[in-house]
Protein backbone atom coordinates (compact mmCIF):
# COMPACT_ATOMS: atom_id res chain seq x y z
CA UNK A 1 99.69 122.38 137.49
CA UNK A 2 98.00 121.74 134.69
CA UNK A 3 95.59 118.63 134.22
CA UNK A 4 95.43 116.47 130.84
CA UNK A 5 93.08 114.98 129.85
CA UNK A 6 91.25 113.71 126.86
CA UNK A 7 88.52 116.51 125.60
CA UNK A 8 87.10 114.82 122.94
CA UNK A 9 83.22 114.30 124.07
CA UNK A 10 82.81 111.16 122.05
CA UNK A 11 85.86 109.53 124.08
CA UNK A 12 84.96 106.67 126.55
CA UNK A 13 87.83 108.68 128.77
CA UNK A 14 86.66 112.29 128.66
CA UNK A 15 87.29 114.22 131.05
CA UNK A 16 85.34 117.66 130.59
CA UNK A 17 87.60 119.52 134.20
CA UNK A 18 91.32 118.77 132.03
CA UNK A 19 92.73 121.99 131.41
CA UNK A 20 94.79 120.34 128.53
CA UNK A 21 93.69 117.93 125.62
CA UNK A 22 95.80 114.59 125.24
CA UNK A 23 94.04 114.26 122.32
CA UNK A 24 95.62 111.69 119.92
CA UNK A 25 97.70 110.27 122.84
CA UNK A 26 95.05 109.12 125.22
CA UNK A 27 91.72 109.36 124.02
CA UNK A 28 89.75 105.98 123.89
CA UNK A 29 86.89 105.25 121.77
CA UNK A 30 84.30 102.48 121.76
CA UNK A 31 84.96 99.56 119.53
CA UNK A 32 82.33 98.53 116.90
CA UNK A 33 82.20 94.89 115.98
CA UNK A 34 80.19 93.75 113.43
CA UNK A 35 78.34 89.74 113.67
CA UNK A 36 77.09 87.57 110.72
CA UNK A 37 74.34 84.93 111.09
CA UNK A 38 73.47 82.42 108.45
CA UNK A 39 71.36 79.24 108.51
CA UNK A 40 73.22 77.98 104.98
CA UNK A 41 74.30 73.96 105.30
CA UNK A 42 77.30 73.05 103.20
CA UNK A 43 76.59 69.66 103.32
CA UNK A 44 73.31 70.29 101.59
CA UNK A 45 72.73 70.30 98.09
CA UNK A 46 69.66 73.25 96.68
CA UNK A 47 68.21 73.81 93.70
CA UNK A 48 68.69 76.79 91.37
CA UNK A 49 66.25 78.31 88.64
CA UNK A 50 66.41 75.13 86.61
CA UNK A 51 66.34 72.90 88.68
CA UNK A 52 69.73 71.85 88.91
CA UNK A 53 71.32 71.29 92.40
CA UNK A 54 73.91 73.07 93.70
CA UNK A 55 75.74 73.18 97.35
CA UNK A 56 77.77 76.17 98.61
CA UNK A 57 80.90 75.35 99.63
CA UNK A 58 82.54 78.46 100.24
CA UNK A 59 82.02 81.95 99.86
CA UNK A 60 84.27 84.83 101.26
CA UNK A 61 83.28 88.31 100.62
CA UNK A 62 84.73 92.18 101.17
CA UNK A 63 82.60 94.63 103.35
CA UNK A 64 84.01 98.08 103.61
CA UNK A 65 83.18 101.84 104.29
CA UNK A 66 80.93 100.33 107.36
CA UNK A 67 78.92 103.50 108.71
CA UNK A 68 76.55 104.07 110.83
CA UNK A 69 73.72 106.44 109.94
CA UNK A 70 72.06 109.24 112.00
CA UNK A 71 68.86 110.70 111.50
CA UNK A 72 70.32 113.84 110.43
CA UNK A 73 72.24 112.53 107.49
CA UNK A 74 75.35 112.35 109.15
CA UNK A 75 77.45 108.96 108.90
CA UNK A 76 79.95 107.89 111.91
CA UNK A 77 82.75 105.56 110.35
CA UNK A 78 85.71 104.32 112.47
CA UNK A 79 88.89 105.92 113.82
CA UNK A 80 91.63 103.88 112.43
CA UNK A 81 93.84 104.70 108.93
CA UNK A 82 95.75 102.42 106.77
CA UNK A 83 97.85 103.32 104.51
CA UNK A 84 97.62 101.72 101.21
CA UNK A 85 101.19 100.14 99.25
CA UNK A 86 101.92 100.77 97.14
CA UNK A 87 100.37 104.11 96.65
CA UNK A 88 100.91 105.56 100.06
CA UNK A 89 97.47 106.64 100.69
CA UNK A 90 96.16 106.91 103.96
CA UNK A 91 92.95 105.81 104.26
CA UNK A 92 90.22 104.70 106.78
CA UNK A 93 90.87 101.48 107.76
CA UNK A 94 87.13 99.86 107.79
CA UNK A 95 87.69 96.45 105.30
CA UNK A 96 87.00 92.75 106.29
CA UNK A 97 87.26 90.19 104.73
CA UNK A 98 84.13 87.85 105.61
CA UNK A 99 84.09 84.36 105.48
CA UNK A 100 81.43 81.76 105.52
CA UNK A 101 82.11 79.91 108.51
CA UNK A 102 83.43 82.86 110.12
CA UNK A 103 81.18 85.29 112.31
CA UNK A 104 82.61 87.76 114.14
CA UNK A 105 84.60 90.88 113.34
CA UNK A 106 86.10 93.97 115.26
CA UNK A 107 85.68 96.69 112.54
CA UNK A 108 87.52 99.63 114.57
CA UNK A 109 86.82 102.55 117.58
CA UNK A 110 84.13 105.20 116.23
CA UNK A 111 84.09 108.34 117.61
CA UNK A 112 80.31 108.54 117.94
CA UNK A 113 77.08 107.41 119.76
CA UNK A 114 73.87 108.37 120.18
CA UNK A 115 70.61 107.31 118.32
CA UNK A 116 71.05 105.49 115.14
CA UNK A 117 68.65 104.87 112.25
CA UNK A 118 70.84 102.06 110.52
CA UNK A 119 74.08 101.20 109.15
CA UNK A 120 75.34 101.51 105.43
CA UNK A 121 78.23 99.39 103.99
CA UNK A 122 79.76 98.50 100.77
CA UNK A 123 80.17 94.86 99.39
CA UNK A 124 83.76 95.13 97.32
CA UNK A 125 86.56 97.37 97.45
CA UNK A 126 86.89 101.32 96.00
CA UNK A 127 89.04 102.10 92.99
CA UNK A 128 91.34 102.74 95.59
CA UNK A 129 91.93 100.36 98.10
CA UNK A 130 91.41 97.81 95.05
CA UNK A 131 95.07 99.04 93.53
CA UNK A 132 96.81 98.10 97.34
CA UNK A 133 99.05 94.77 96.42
CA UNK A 134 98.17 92.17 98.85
CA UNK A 135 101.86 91.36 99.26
CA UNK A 136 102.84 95.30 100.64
CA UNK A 137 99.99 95.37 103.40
CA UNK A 138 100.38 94.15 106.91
CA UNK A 139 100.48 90.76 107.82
CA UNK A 140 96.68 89.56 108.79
CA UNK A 141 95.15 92.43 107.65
CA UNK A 142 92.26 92.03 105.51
CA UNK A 143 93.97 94.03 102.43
CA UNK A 144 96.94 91.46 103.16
CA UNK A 145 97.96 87.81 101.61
CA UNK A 146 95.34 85.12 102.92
CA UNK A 147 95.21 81.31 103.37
CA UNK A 148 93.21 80.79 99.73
CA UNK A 149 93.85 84.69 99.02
CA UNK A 150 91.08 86.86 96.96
CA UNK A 151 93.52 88.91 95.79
CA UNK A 152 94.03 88.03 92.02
CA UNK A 153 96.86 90.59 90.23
CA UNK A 154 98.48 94.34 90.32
CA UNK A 155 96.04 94.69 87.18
CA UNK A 156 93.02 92.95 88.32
CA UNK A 157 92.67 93.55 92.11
CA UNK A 158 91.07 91.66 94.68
CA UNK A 159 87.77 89.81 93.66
CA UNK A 160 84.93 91.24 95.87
CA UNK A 161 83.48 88.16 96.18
CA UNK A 162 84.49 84.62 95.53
CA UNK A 163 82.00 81.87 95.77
CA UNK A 164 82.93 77.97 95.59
CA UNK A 165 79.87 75.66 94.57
CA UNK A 166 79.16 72.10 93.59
CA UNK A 167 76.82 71.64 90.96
CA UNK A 168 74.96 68.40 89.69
CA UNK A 169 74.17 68.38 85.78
CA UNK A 170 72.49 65.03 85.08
CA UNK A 171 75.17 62.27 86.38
CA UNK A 172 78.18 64.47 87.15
CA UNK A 173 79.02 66.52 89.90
CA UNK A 174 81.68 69.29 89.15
CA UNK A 175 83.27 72.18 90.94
CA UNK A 176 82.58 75.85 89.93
CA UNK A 177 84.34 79.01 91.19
CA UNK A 178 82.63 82.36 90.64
CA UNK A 179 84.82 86.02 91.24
CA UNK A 180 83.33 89.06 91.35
CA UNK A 181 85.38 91.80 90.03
CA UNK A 182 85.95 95.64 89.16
CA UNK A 183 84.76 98.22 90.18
CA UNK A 184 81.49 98.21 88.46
CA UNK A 185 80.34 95.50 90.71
CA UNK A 186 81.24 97.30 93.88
CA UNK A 187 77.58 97.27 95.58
CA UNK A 188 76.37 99.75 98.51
CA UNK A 189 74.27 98.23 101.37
CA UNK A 190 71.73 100.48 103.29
CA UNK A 191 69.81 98.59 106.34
CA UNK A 192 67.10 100.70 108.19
CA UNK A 193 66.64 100.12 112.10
CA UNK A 194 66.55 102.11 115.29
CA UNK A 195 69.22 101.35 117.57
CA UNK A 196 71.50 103.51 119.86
CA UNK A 197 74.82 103.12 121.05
CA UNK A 198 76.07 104.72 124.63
CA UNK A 199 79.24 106.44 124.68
CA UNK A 200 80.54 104.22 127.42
CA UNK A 201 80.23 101.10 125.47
CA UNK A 202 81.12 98.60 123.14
CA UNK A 203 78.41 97.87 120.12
CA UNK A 204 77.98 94.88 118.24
CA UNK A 205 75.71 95.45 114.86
CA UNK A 206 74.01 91.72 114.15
CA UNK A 207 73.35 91.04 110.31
CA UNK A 208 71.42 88.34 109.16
CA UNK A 209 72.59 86.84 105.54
CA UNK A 210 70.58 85.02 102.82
CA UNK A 211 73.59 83.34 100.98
CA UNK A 212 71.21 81.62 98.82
CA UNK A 213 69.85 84.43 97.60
CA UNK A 214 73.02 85.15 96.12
CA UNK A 215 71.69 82.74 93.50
CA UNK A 216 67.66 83.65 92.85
CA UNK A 217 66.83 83.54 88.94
CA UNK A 218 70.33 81.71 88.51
CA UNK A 219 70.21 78.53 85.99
CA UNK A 220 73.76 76.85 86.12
CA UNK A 221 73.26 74.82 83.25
CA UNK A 222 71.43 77.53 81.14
CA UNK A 223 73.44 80.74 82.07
CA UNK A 224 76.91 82.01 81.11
CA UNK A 225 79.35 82.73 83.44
CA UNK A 226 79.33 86.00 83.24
CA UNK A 227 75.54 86.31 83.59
CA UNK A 228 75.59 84.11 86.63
CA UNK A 229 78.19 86.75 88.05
CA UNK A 230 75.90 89.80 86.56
CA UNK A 231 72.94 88.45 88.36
CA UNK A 232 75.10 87.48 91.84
CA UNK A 233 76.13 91.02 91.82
CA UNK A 234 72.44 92.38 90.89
CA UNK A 235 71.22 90.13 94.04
CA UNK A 236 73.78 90.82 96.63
CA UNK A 237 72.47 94.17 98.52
CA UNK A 238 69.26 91.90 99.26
CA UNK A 239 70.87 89.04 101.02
CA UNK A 240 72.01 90.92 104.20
CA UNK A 241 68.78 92.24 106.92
CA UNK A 242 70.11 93.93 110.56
CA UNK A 243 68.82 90.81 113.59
């Protein structure tokens, strides 16, 4: 009789002696989970190019296409699809939706290990995962409708980034919300670091993020909104280093 088994090397489950792949059916893959670290206090008010002070209170961001990079070249992404409403696309299913006060996220089962050199991500959404309507993905995923959704219209998308401040001009105190959107201001991350992960385990990659410098050469007072948003986007692949 015949043995099956899963034959795919990268599997946690392979078993090299089956005569006969599973494959799809029963192969199991590490997960990769990805961890944010911050030191930012929301109930502390910082000061901005001009001297105006400012506190974050909120700021919820899109990471996607999270790979990890090989000396080689080659980049390992993760197993899972998606498919995309209302287009019908199927796509790899590597988007979260990060939060501020929010740390830790399971980004999917990769098919590789090995020695890595660093990881590589994108901050935003593509041209095409940006057309999905929140409203025809899956309940809780990160594509789908959210308590205080990013997701803005059909036409406009999902903002990549939405950031909530307070800011103090003389007396007054008032409440500012900043979107990044469209594709222009989709931003690519690449981290260099040595690390290698064992076929036989889980891996968690640990980034460090400087939220306030999200806002270096910003003056609230001085600056338009859209040049605040120009330089947010201009500043955002520096903010993130690998613990």
């Amino acid at each position: 009789m015949r043995k099956e088994g899963c034959l795919n090397a990268s599997a946690t489950n392979f078993e090299p002696g089956a005569d006969k792949d599973c494959a799809a059916t029963c192969c199991e893959y590490p997960k990769l989970d990805l961890r944010f670290f911050t030191d930012i206090d929301t109930d502390s008010f910082y000061l901005d190019a001009g001297n105006s002070r400012f506190r974050v209170d909120d700021v919820r961001f899109f990471v996607s296409d999270f790979q990890l990079m090989q000396a080689d070249g080659t980049l390992v992404g993760v197993n899972d699809v998606v498919t995309l409403k209302p287009s019908g696309e199927v796509v790899e299913d590597n988007y979260l939706l990060v939060r501020l006060n929010s740390f830790s996220y399971e980004i999917g089962d990769v098919s590789g290990y090995g020695d890595f050199v660093g990881v590589q991500f994108k901050v935003g959404l593509n041209a095409a995962a940006n057309t999905a309507q929140a409203d025809l993905m899956p309940d809780g995923h990160s594509l789908g409708i959210q308590e205080d959704t990013v997701y803005v219209s059909a036409s406009e998308g999902y903002s990549f980034q939405k950031i909530d401040l307070s800011i103090i001009a003389d007396t007054d105190t008032t409440s500012q919300v900043f979107r990044v959107l469209g594709d222009d201001n989709l931003r690519t991350v690449s981290l260099i670091d040595t690390f290698s992960f064992e076929r036989s385990f889980d891996v968690e990659i640990q980034l460090d993020v400087d939220y306030l410098s999200l806002f270096d050469g910003i003056d609230f007072e001085a600056d338009s909104d859209a040049l605040i948003i120009e330089k947010i986007v201009t500043n955002t692949p520096g903010i993130f280093t690998i613990r």
